[in-house]
Protein backbone atom coordinates (compact mmCIF):
# COMPACT_ATOMS: atom_id res chain seq x y z
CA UNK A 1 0.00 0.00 0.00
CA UNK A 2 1.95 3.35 1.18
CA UNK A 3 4.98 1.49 2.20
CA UNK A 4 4.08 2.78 5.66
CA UNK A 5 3.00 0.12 8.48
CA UNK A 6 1.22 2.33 11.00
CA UNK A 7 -0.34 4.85 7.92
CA UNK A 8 -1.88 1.33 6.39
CA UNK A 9 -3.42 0.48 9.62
CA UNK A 10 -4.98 3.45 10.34
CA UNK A 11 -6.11 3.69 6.15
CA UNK A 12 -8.55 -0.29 7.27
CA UNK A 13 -8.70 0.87 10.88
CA UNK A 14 -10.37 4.29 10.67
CA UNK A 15 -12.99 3.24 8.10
CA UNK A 16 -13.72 0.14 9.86
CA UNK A 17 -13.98 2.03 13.23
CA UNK A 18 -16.87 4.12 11.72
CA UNK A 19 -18.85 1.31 10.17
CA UNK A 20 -18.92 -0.17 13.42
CA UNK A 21 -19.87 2.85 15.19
CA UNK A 22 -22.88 3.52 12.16
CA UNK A 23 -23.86 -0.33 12.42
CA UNK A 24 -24.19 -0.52 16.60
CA UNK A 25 -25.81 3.41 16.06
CA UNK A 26 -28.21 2.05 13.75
CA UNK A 27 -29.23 -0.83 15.65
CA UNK A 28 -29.90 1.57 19.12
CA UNK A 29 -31.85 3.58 16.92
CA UNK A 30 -33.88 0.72 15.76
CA UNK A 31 -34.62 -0.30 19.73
CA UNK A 32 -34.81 3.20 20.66
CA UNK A 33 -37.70 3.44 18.31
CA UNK A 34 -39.30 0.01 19.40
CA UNK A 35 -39.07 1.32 23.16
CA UNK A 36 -40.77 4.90 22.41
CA UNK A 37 -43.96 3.14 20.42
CA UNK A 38 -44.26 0.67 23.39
CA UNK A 39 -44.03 3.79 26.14
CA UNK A 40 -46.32 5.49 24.39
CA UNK A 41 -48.62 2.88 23.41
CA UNK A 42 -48.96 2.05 27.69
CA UNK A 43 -49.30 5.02 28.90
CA UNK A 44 -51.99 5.40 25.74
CA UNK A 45 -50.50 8.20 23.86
CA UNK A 46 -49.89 9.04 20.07
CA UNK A 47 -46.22 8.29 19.43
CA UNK A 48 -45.40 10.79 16.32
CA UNK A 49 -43.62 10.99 13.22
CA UNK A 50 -42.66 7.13 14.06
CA UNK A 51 -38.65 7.89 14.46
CA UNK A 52 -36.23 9.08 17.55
CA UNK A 53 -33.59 11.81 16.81
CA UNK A 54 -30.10 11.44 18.68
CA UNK A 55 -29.49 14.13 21.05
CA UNK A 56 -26.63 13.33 23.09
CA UNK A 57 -24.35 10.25 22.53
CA UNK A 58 -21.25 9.80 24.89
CA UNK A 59 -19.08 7.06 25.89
CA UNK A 60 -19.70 4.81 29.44
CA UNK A 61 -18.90 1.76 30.43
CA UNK A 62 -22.06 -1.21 30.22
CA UNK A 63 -23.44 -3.21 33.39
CA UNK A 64 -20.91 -5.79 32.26
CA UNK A 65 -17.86 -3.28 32.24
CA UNK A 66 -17.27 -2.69 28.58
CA UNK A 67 -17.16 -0.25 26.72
CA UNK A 68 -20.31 1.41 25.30
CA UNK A 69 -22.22 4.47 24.01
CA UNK A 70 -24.78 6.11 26.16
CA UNK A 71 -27.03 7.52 23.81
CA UNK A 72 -29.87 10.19 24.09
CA UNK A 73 -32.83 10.03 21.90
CA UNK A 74 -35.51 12.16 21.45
CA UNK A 75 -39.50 11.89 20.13
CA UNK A 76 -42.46 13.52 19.89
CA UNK A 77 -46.11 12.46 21.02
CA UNK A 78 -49.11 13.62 21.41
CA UNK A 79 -51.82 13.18 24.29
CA UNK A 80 -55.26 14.63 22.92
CA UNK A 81 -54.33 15.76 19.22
CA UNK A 82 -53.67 19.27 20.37
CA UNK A 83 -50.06 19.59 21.34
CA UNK A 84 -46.57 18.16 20.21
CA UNK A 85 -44.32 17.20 23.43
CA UNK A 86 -41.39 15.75 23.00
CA UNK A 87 -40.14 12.98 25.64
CA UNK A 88 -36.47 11.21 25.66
CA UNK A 89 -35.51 7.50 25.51
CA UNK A 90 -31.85 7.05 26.80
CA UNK A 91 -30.22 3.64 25.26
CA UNK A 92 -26.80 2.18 27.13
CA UNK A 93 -25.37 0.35 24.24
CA UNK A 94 -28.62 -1.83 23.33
CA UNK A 95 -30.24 -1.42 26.80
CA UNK A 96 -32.78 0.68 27.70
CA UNK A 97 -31.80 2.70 30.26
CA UNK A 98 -34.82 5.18 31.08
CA UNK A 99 -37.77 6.68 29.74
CA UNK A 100 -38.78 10.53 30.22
CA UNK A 101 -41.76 11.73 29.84
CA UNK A 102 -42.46 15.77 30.59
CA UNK A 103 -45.83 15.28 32.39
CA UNK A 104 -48.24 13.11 33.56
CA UNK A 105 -51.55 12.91 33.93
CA UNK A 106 -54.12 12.67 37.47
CA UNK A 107 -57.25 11.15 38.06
CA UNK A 108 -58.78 13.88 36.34
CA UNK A 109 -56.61 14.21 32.85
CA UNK A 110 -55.16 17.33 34.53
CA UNK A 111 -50.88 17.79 33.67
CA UNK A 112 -48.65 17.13 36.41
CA UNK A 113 -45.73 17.92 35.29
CA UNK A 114 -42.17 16.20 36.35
CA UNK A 115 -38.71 17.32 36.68
């Protein structure tokens, strides 16, 4: 290739290291999507636009000690057809970590919000 031993690894390594990083991405995305319909679907709610958007993605360590992404995804829903609120699904590697919604709802459909 260049002649170069450390300039040829980095030429496979670097293009290798971001198809992993799109393909284990992608795959979050997929469950962070999966996760939001199901949320929304319990707490019988309109999830919207049927997709997540990444917010915040940063590197952690997993429950088993590797190495991982901690990613931050948001959506939008709807309640009553009115208003668009957006809530956030946060994925550890493939694992769901939480669910946040803004608000719930008492007894008598009134917004309690929570912070």
């Amino acid at each position: 290739m260049s002649g170069n031993a450390l300039l040829d690894l980095l030429i496979i390594a670097i293009p290798a290291a971001l198809a992993s990083l799109w393909w284990t991405g992608s795959r979050a995305r997929e469950l962070a999507i999966g996760h939001a319909r199901q949320a929304c679907k319990h707490r019988q709610l309109q999830f919207l636009d049927q997709t997540v958007s990444i917010n915040k993605m940063k590197p952690v360590r997993s429950s088993t000690g590797s190495n991982c992404f901690l990613r931050e995804y948001g959506f939008e829903f709807t309640d009553q057809g009115q208003f668009r609120d957006t809530a956030i699904v946060t994925m550890r590697g493939h694992v769901l970590k939480n669910i946040h919604f803004p608000y719930t709802r008492d007894s008598e459909g009134n917004r309690i919000y929570v912070h």
